[in-house]
Protein backbone atom coordinates (compact mmCIF):
# COMPACT_ATOMS: atom_id res chain seq x y z
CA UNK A 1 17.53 -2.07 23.84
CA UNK A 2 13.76 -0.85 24.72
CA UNK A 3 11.57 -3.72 25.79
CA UNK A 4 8.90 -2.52 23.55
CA UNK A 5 6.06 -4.72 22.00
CA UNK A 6 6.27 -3.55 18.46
CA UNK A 7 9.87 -5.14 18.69
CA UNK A 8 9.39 -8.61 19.03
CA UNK A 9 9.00 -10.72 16.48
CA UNK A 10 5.84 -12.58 14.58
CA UNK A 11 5.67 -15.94 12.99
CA UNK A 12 2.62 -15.79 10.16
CA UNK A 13 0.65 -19.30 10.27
CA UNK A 14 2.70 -20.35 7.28
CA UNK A 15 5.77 -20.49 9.30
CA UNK A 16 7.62 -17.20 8.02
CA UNK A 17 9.04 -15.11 11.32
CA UNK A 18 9.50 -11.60 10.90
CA UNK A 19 11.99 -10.19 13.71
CA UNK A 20 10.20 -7.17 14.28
CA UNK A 21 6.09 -5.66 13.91
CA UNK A 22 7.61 -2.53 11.98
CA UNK A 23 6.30 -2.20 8.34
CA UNK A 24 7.53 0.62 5.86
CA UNK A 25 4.29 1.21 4.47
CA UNK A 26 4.13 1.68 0.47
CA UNK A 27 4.62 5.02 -0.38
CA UNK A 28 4.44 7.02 -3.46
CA UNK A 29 8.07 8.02 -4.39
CA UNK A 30 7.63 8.77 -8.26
CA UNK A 31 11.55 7.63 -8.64
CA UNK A 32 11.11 5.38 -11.21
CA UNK A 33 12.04 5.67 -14.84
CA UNK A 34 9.78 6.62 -17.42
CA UNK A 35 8.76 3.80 -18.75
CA UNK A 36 8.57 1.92 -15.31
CA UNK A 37 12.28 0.50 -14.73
CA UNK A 38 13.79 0.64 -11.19
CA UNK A 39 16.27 3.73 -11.01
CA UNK A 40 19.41 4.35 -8.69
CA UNK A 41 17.28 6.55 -6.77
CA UNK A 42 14.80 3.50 -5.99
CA UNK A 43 17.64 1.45 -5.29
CA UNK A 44 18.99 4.40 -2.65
CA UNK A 45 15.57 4.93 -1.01
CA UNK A 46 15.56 1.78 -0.30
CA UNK A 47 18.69 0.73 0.82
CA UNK A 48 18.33 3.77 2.99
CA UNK A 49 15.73 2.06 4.90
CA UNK A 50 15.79 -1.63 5.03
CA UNK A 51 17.26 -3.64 7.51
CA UNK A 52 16.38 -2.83 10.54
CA UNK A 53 12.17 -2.89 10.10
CA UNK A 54 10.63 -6.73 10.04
CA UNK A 55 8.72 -5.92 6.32
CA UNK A 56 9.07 -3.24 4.09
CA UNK A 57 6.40 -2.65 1.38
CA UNK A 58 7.22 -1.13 -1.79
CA UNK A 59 6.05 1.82 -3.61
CA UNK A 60 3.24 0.28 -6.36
CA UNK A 61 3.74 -1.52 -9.42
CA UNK A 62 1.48 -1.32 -12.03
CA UNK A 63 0.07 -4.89 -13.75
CA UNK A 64 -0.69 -3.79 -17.28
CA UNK A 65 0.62 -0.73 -19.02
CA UNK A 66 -2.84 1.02 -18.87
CA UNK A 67 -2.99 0.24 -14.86
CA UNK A 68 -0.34 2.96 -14.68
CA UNK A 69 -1.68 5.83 -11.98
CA UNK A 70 1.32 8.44 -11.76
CA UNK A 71 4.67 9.77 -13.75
CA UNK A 72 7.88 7.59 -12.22
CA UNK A 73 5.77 4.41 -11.13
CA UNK A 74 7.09 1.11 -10.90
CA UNK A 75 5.67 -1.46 -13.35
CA UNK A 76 6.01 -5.00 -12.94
CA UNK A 77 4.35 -5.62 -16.29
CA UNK A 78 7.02 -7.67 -18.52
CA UNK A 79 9.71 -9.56 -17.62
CA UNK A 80 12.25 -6.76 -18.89
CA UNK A 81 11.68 -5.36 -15.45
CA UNK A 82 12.84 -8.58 -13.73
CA UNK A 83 16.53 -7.78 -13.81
CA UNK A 84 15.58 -4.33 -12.03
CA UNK A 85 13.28 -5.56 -9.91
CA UNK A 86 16.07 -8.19 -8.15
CA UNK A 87 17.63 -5.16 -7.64
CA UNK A 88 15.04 -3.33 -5.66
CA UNK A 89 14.11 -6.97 -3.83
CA UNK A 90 18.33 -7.47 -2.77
CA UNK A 91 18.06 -3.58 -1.65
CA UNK A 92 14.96 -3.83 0.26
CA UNK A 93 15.80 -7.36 2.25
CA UNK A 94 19.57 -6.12 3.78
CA UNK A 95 19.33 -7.07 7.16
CA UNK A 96 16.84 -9.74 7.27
CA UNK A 97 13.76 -7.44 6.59
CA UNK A 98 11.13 -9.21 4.47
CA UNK A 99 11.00 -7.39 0.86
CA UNK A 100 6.67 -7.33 -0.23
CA UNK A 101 6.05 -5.41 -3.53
CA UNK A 102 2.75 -3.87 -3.86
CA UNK A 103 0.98 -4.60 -7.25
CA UNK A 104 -1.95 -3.06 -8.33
CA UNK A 105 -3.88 -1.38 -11.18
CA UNK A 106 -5.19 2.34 -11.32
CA UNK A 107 -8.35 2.51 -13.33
CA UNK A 108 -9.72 5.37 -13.69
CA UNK A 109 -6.87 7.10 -11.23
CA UNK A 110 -4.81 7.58 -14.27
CA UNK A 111 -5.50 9.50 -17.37
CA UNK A 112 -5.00 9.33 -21.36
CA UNK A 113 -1.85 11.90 -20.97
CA UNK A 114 -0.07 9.21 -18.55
CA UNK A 115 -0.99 6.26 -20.26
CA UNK A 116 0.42 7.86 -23.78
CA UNK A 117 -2.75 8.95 -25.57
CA UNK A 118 -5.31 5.93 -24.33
CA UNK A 119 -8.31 6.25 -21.91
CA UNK A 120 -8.46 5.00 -18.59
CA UNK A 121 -10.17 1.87 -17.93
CA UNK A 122 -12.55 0.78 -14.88
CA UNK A 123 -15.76 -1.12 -13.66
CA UNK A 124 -17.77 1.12 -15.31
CA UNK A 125 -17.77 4.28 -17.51
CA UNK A 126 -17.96 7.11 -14.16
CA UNK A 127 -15.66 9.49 -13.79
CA UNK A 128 -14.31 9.96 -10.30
CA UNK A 129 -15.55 12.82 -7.92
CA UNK A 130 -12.36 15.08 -8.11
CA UNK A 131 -12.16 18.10 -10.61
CA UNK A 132 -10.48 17.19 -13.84
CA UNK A 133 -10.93 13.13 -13.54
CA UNK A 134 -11.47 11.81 -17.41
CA UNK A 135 -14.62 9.19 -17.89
CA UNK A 136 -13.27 5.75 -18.10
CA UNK A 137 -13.82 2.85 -20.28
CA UNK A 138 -16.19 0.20 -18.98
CA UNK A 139 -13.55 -3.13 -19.36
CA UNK A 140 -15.32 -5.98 -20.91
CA UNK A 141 -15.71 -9.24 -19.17
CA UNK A 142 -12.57 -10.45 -21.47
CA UNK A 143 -11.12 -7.75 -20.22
CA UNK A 144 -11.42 -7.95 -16.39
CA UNK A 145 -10.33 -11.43 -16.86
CA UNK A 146 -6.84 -10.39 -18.63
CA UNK A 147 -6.50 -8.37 -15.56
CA UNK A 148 -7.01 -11.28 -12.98
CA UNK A 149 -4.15 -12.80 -14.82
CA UNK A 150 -2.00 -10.18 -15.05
CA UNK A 151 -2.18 -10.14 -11.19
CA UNK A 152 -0.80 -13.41 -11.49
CA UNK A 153 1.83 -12.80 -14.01
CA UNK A 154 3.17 -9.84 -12.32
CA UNK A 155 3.33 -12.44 -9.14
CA UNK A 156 5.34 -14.75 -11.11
CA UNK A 157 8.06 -11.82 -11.86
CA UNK A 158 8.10 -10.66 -8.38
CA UNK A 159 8.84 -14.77 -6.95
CA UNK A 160 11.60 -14.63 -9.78
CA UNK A 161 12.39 -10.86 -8.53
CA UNK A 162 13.91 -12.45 -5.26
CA UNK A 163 10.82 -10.72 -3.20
CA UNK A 164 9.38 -12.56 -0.18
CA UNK A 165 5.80 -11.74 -0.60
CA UNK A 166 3.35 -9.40 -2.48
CA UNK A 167 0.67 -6.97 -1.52
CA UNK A 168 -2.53 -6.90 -3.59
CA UNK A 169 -3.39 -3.32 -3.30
CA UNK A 170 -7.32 -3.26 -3.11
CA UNK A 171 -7.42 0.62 -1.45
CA UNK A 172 -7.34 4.15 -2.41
CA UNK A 173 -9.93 4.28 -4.94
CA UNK A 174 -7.70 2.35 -7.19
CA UNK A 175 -9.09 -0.57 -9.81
CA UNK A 176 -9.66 -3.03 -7.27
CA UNK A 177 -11.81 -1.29 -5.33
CA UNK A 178 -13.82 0.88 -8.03
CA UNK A 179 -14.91 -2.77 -8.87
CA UNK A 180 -16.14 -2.89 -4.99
CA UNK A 181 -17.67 0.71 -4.62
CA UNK A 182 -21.11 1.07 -5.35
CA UNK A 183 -19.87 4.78 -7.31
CA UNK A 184 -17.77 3.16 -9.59
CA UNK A 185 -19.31 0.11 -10.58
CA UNK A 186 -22.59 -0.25 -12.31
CA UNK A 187 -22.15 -3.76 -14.02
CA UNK A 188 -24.98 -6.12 -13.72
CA UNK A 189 -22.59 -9.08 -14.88
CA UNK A 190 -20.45 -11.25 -12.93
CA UNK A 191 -18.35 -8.44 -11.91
CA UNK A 192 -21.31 -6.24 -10.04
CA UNK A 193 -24.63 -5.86 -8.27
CA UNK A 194 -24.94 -6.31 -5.05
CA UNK A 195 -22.22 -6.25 -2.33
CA UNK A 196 -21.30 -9.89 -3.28
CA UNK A 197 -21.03 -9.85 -6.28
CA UNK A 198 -18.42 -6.55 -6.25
CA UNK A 199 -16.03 -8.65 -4.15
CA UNK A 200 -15.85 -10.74 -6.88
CA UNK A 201 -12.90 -8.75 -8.57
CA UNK A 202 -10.57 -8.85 -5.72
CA UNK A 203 -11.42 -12.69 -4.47
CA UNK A 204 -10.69 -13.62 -8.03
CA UNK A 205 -7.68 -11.78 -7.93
CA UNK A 206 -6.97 -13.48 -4.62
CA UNK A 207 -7.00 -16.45 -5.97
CA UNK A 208 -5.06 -16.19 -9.29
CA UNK A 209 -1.96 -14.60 -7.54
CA UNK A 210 -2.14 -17.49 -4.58
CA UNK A 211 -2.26 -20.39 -7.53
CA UNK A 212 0.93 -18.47 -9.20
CA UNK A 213 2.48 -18.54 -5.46
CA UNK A 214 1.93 -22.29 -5.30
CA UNK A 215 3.07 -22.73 -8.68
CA UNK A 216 6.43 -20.69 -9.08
CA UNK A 217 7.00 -19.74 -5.25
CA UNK A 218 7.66 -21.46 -2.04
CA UNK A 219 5.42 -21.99 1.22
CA UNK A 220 7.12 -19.13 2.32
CA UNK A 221 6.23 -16.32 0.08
CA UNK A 222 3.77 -13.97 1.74
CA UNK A 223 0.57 -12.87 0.50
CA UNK A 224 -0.91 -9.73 1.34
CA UNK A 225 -4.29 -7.41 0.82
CA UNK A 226 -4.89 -3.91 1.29
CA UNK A 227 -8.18 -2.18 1.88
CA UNK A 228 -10.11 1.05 2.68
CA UNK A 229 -12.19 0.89 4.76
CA UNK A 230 -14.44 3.63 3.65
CA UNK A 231 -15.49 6.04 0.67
CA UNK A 232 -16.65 9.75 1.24
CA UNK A 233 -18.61 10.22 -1.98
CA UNK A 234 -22.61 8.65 -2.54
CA UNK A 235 -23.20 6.09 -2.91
CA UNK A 236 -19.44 4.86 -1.98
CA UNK A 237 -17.99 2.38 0.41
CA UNK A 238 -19.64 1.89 4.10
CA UNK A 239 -18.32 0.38 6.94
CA UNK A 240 -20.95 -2.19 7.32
CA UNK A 241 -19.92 -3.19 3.20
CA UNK A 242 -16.31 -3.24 4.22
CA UNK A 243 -16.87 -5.06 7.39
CA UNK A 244 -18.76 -7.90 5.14
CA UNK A 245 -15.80 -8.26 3.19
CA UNK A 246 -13.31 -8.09 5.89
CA UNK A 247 -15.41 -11.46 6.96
CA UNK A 248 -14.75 -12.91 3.12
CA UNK A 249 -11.38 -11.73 3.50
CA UNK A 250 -10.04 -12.98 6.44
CA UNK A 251 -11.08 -16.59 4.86
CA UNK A 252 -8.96 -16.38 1.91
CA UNK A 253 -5.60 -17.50 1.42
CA UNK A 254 -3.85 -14.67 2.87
CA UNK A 255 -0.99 -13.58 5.26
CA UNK A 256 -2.06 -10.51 6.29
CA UNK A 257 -4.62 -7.52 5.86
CA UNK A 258 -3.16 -3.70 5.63
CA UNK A 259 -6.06 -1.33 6.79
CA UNK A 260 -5.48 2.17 4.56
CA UNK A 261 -6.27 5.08 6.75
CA UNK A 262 -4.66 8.83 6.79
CA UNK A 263 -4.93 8.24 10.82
CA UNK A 264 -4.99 4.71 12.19
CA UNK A 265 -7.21 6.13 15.01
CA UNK A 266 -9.99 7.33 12.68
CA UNK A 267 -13.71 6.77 13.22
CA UNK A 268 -16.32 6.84 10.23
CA UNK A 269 -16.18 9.07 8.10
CA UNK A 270 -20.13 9.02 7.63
CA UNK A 271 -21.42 8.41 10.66
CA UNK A 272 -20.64 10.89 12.93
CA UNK A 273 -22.65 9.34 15.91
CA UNK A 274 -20.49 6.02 15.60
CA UNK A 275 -17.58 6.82 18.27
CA UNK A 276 -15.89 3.42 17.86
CA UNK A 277 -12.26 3.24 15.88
CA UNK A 278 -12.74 1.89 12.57
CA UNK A 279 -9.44 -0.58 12.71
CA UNK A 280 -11.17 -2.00 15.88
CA UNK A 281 -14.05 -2.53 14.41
CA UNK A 282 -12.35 -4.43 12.10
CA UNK A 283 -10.22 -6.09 14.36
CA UNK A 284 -13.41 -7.65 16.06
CA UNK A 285 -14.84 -8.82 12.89
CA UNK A 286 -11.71 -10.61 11.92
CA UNK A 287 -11.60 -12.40 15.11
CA UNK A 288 -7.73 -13.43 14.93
CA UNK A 289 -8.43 -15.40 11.39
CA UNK A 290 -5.63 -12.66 9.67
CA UNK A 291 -3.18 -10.86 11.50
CA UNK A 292 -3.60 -6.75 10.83
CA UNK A 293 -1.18 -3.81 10.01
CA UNK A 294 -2.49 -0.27 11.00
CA UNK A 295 -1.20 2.80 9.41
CA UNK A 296 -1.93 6.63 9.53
CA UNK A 297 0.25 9.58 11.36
CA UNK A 298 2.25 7.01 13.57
CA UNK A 299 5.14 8.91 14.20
CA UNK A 300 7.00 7.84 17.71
CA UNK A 301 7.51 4.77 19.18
CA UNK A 302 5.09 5.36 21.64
CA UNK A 303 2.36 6.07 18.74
CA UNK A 304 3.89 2.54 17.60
CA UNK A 305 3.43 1.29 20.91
CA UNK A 306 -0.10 2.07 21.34
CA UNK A 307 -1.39 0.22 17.99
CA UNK A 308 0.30 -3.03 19.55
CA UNK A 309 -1.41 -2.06 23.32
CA UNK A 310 -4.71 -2.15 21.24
CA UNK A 311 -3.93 -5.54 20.19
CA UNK A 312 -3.24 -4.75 16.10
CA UNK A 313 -0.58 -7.18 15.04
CA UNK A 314 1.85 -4.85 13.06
CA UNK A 315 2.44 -0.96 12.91
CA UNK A 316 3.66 0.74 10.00
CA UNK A 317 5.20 4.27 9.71
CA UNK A 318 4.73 5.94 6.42
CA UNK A 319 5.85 9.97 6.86
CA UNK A 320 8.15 9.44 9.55
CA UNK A 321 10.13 6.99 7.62
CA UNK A 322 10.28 9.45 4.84
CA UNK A 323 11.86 11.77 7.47
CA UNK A 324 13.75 9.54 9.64
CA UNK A 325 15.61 6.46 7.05
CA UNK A 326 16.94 4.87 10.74
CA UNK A 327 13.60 5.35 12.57
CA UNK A 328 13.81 1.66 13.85
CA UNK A 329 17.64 1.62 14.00
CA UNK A 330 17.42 4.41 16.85
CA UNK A 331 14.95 2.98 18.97
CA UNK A 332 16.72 -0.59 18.83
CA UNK A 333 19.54 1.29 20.00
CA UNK A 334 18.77 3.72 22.46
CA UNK A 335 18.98 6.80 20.79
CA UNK A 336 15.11 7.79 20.38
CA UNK A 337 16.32 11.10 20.95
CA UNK A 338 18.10 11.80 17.99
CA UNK A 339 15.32 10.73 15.90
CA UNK A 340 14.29 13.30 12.80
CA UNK A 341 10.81 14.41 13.17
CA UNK A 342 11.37 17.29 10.37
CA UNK A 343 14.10 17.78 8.13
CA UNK A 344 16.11 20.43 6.38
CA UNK A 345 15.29 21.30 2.53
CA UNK A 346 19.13 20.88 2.29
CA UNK A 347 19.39 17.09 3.84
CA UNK A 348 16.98 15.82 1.05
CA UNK A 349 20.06 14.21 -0.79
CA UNK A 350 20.87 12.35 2.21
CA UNK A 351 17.23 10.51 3.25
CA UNK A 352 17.26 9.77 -0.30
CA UNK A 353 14.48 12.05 -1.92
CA UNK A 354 15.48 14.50 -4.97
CA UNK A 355 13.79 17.52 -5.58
CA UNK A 356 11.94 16.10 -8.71
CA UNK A 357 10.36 13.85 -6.24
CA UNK A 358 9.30 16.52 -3.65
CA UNK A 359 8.06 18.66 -6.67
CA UNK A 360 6.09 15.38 -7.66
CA UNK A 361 4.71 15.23 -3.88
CA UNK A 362 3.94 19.43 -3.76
CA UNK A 363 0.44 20.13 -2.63
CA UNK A 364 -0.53 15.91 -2.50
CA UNK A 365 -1.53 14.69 1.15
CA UNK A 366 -0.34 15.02 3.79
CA UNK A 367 2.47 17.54 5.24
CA UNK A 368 6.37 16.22 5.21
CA UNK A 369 7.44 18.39 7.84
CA UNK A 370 10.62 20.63 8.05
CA UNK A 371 12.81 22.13 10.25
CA UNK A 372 11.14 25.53 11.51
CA UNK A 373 7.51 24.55 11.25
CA UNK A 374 6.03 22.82 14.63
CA UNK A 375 6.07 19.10 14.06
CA UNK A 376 2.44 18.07 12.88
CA UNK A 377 1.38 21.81 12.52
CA UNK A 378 0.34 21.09 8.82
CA UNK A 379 1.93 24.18 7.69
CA UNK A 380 4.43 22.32 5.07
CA UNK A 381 4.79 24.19 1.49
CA UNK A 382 5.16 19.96 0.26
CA UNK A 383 3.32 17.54 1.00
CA UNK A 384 3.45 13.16 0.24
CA UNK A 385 1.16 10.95 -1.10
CA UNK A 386 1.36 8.15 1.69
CA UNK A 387 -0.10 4.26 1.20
CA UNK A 388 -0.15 4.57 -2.33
């Protein structure tokens, strides 16, 4: 077996050891059932995978029936989903690999034809920046607070699920962080203003799912947050915003932080004369309080290798472990060589994605890869939405 880094194991502060720093990132699948049930072809994705990584994340569940983003999303809304849910928790934790679900809310990422005939909800009543985005309801303050608890609630199913830990999604221009962007939210309540004040949201949300892991779970049940680091539009996101709540974060009651980036080696995004990575920017402002997973076009083991040589606590590998189910299995023993780094059209059956699912991911970020294009070449006719 390789003697590399991102193999050994991690004990969090809370005494839970995970044997390995892999993570399979959450990625959008659209498997689900309509109306938000686990489906066989969760089950098999999953199953597919676990086992050999130390954590693997699970595509997003939606809170609340109007948090849903996208067709074939999990919800973890009722407890008629429990049942299913055990299911997906069992699949995901063969092996010894720690099972996190992902829970968030979509705001105005969704629209009035997936939520059934009702309008999206967010911060505040702005559209998003892409073409055909519908204009949101502003939530009342009743409102925001039903969703805090929901957060909760849905942390309560996954603890009865079977699930070692959850991941509050705060990234990817979903609800939690249109409450933090300065775009999305114009409130001059409790819920916005200045940069403060728009952490609210999340630290509320923080600390509603923690009290429901003290009060139904087990010192053992991992707590997770997930952030992006940066928005494109203006006024949106900046580093020196995110870095002020990377401080507030890393003093919360968490486990870990996931950074969100499409390349865990990116720089800004609006400052072009800033030449210093963003996750080590981060990494220096959390000063070893959390430990950190980096994600974004990590393909080999020695692109896993080099996030733990830069001192980042836990790689995860999104696209390749769409492509390659025994990634981790391969490396462990020996056999790096044989690992997939594009796959035939025909061989979707057998890494557990249907063709409903890769008509879902046509034309949506970045490239799959398949056997005849050059690997990274960006050529694909699909594409997958990664770190959903």
């Amino acid at each position: 077996m390789s003697d590399y880094k991102f193999l050994q194991p991690y004990t969090f502060k809370n005494g839970v050891k995970v044997k390995n720093r892999v993570v399979i990132p959450p990625m959008t699948i659209a498997s689900s059932l309509e109306e938000g049930s686990v489906s066989r072809d969760d089950l098999f994705y999953a199953g597919l995978r676990s086992g050999g990584v130390g954590m693997f994340i699970s595509p997003v569940a939606n809170v609340t029936n109007d948090g849903k983003g996208f067709e074939g999303e999990l919800s973890v809304a009722d407890d008629k989903y429990i049942p299913g849910l055990s299911k997906l928790a069992d699949a995901m934790k063969k092996g010894g690999t720690k099972a996190i679900i992902q829970i968030f809310h979509a705001g105005r990422m969704s629209d009035s034809t997936i939520l059934r005939g009702i309008q999206p909800v967010s911060a505040s009543a702005v559209a998003a920046p892409r073409d055909g985005m519908e204009t949101p309801r502003e939530l009342s303050s009743n409102e925001v607070e039903a969703i805090v608890q929901a957060f909760a609630d849905a942390t309560r199913r996954a603890i009865v699920a079977g699930f070692d830990g959850v991941e509050i999604h705060g990234a990817n221009t979903y609800l939690i962080q249109q409450f933090f962007s300065p775009h999305s939210n114009k409130r001059t309540d409790k819920w916005g203003g200045d940069v403060e004040k728009r952490m609210t949201f999340a630290l509320e949300i923080i600390r509603a799912v923690h009290d429901a892991i003290e009060e139904y779970g087990n010192d053992d049940f991992i707590l997770g947050y997930r952030i992006s680091p940066e928005e494109i539009e203006s006024p949106g996101i900046r580093i020196d915003d995110t870095l002020k709540f990377i401080d507030k974060l890393s003093g919360q009651p968490l486990n870990y932080l996931h950074i969100s980036m499409g390349n865990a080696w990116r720089k800004s995004l609006n400052n072009p004369d800033d030449d210093r990575y963003t996750i080590q920017r981060i990494k220096d402002q959390v000063k070893g309080r959390l430990p950190l997973i980096s994600v974004g076009s990590i393909e080999t083991p020695e692109d896993a290798e080099k996030i733990m040589d830069a001192g980042i606590d836990f790689v995860a590998i999104g696209r390749e472990y769409l492509r390659e189910p025994k990634w981790i299995d391969k490396v462990i023993s020996g056999h790096e060589e044989t690992i997939r780094y594009s796959i035939n059209r025909d061989a979707l059956d057998e890494i557990g994605l249907n063709p409903s699912i890769i008509e879902f991911l046509k034309g949506l970020g970045t490239e799959l890869g398949y056997e005849g294009e050059q690997k990274g070449d960006g050529k694909s006719e699909y594409g997958v939405v990664l770190d959903s």
